[in-house]
N, C-alpha and C. Protein backbone atom coordinates (compact mmCIF):
# COMPACT_ATOMS: atom_id res chain seq x y z
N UNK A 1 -119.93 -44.38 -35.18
CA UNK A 1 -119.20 -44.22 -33.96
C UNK A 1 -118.98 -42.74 -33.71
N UNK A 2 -119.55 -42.24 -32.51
CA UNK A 2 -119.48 -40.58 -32.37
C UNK A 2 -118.92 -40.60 -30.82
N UNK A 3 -117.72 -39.24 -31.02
CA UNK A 3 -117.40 -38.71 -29.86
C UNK A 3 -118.03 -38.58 -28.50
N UNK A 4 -117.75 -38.69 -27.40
CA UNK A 4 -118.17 -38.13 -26.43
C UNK A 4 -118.26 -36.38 -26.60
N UNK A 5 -118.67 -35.78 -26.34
CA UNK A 5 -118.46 -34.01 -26.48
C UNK A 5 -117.83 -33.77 -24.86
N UNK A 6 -117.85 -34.82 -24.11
CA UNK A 6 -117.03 -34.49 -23.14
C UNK A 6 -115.55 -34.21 -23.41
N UNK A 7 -115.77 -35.92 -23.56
CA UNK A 7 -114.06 -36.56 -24.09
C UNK A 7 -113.22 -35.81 -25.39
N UNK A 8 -114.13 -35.09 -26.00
CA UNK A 8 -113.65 -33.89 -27.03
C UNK A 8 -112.93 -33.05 -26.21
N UNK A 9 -113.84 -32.13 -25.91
CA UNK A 9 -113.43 -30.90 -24.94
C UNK A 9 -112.55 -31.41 -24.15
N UNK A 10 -112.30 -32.29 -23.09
CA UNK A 10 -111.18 -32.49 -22.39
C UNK A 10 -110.09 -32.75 -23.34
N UNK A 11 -110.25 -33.62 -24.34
CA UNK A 11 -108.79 -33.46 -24.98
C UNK A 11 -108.34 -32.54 -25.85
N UNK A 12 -109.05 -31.63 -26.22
CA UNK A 12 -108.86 -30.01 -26.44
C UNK A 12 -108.15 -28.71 -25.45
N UNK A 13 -108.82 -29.41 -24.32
CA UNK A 13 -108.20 -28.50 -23.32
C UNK A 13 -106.80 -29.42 -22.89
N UNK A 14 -106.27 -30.50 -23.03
CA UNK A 14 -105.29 -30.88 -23.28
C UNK A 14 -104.25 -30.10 -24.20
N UNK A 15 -104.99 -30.65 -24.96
CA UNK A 15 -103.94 -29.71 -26.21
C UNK A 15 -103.92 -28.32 -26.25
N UNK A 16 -104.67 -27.64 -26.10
CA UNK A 16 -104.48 -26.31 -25.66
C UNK A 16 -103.41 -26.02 -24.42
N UNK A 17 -103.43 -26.89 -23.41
CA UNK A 17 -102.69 -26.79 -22.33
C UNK A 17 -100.94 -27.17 -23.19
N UNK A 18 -101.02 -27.83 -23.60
CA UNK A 18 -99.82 -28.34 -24.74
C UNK A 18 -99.28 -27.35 -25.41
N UNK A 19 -100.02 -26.49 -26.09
CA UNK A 19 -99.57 -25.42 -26.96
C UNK A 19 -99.15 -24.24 -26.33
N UNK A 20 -99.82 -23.88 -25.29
CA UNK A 20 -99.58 -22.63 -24.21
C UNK A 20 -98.11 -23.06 -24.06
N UNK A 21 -97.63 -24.27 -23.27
CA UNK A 21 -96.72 -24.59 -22.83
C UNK A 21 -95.23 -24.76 -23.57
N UNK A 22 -95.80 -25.07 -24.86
CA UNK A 22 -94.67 -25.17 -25.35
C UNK A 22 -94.51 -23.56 -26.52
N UNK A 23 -95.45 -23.09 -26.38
CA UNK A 23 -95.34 -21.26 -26.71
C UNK A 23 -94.51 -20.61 -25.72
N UNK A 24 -94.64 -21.34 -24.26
CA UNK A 24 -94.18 -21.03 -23.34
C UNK A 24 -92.15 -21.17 -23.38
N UNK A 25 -92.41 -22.15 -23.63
CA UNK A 25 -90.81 -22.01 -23.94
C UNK A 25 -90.10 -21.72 -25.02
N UNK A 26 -91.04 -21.60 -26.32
CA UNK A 26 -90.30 -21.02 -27.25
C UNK A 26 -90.39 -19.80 -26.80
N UNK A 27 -91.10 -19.23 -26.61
CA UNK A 27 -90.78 -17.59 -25.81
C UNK A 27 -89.78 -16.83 -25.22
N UNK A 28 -89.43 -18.18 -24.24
CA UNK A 28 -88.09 -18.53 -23.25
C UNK A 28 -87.57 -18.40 -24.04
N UNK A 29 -86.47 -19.06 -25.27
CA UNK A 29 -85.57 -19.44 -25.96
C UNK A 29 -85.61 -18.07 -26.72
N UNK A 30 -86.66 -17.24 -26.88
CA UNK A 30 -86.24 -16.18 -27.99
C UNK A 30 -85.94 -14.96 -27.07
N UNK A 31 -86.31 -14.97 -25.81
CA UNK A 31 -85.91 -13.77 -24.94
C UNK A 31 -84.53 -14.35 -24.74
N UNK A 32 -84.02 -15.42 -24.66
CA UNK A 32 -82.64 -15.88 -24.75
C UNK A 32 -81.35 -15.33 -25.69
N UNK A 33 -82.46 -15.74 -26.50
CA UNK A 33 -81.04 -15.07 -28.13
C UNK A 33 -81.76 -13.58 -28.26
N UNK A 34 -82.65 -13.01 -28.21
CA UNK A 34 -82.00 -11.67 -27.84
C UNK A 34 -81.85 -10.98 -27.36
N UNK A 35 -81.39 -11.36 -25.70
CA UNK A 35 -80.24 -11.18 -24.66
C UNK A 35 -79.01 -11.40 -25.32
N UNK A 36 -78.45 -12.36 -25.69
CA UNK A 36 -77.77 -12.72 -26.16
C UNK A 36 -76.41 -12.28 -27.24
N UNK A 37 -77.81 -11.72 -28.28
CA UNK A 37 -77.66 -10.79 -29.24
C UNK A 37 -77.12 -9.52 -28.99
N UNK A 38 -78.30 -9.29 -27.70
CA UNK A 38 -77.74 -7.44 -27.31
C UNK A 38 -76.02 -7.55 -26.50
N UNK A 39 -75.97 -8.49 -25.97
CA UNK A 39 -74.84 -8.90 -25.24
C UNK A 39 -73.78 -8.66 -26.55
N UNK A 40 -73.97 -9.41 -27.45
CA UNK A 40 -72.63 -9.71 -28.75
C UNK A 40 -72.80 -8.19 -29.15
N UNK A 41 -74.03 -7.32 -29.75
CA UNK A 41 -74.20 -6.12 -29.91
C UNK A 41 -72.71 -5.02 -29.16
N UNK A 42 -73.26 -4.92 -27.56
CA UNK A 42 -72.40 -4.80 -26.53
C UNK A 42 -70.69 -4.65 -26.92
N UNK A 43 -70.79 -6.01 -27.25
CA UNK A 43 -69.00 -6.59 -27.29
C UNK A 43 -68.42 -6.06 -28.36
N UNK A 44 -69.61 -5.90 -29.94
CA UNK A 44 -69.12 -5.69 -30.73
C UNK A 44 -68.52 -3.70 -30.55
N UNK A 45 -69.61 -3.20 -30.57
CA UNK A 45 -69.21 -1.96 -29.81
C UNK A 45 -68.03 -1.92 -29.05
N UNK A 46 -67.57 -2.52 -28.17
CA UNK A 46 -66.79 -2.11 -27.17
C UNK A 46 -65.26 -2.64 -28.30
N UNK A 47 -65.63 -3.81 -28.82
CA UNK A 47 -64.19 -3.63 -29.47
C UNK A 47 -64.08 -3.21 -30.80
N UNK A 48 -65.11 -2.30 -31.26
CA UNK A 48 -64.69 -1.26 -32.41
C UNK A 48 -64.09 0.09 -31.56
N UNK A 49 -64.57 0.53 -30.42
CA UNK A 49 -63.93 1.89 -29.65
C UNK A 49 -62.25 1.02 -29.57
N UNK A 50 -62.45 0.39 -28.85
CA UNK A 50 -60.62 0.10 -28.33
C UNK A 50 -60.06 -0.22 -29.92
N UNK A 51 -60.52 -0.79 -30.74
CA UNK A 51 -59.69 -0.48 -32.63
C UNK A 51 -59.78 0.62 -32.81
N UNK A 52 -60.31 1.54 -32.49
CA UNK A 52 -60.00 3.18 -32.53
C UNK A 52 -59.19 3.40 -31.86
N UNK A 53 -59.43 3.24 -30.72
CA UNK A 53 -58.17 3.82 -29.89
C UNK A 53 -57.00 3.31 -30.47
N UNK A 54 -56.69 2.19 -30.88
CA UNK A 54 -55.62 2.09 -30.98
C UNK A 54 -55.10 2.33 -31.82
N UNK A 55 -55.69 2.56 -32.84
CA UNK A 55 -55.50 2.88 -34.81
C UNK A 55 -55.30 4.68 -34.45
N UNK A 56 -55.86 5.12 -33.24
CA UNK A 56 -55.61 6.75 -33.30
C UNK A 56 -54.44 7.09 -32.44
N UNK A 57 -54.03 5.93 -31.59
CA UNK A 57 -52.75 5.85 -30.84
C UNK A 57 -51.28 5.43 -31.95
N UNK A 58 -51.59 4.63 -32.80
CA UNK A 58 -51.06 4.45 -33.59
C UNK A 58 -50.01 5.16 -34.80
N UNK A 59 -51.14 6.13 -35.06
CA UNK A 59 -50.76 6.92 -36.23
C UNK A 59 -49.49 7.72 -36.26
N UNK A 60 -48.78 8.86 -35.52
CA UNK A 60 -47.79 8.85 -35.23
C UNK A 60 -46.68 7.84 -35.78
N UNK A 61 -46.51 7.09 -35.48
CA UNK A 61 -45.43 6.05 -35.87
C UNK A 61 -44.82 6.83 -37.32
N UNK A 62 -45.40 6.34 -38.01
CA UNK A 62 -44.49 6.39 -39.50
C UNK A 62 -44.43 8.12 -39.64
N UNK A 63 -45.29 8.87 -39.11
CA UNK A 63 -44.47 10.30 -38.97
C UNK A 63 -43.69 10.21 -38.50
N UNK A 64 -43.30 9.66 -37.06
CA UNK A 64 -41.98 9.90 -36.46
C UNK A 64 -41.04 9.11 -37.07
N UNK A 65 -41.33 8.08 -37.50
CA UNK A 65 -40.04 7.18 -38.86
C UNK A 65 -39.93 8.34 -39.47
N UNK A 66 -40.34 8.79 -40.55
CA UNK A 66 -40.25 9.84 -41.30
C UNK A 66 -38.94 11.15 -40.93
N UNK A 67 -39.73 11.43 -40.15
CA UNK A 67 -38.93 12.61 -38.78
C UNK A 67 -37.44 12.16 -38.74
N UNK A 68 -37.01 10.96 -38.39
CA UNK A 68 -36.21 10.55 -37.60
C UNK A 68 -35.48 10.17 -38.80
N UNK A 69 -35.86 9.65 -40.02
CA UNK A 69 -35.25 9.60 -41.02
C UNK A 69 -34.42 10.93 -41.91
N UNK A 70 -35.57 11.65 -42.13
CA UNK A 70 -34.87 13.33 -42.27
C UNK A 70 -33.66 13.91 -41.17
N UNK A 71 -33.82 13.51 -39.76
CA UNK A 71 -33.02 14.30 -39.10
C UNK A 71 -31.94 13.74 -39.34
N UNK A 72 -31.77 12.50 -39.35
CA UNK A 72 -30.64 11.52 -40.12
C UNK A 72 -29.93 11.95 -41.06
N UNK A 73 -30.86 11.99 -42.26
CA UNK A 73 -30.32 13.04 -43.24
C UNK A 73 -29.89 13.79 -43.31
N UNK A 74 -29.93 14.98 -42.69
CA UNK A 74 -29.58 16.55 -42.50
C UNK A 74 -28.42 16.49 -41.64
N UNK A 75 -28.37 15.20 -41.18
CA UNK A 75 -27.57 15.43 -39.88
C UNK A 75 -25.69 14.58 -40.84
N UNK A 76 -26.44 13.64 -41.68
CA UNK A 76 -25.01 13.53 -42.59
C UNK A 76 -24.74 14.14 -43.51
N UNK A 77 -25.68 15.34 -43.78
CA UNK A 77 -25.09 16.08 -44.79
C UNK A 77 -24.57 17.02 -44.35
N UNK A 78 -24.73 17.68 -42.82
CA UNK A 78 -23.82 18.54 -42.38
C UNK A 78 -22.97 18.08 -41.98
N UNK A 79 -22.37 16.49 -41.84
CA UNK A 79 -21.13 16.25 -41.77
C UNK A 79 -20.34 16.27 -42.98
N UNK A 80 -21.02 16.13 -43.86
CA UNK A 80 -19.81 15.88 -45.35
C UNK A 80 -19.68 17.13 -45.87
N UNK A 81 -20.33 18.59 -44.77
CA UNK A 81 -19.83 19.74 -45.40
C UNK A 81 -18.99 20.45 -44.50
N UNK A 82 -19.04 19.62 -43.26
CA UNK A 82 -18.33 20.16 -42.21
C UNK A 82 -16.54 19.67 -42.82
């Protein structure tokens, strides 16, 4: 029992048409995730700057505790000599 060499080739070019197509959308799906990716990339960036900013807005604090604690200090010891 032997093939047609027609009926070959047409169902070759079937399947070839099959494989294009679905190359075709895995293609799709990977230009997807990395869009995607560069997007999260993006986000991640943007909220390591604003954790800077705020960790450099931040700092201050416990100097000025500090500060405010000393002036405290100085400030009852010149009463108990006054």
């Amino acid at each position: 029992m032997t093939a047609d060499p027609h009926d070959v080739t047409l169902e070759l070019e079937r399947l070839r048409g099959s494989v294009e197509s679905g190359f075709a959308r895995l293609d799709g799906r990977l230009d997807l995730l990395a869009q995607r990716d560069d997007q999260t990339d993006k986000r991640l960036d943007e909220h390591d700057r604003r954790l800077d900013t705020l960790e450099r807005a931040r700092w201050p604090l416990p100097s000025l505790a500090a500060l405010v604690g000393a002036a405290g200090c100085a400030l009852s010891v010149w009463q108990l000599t006054r």
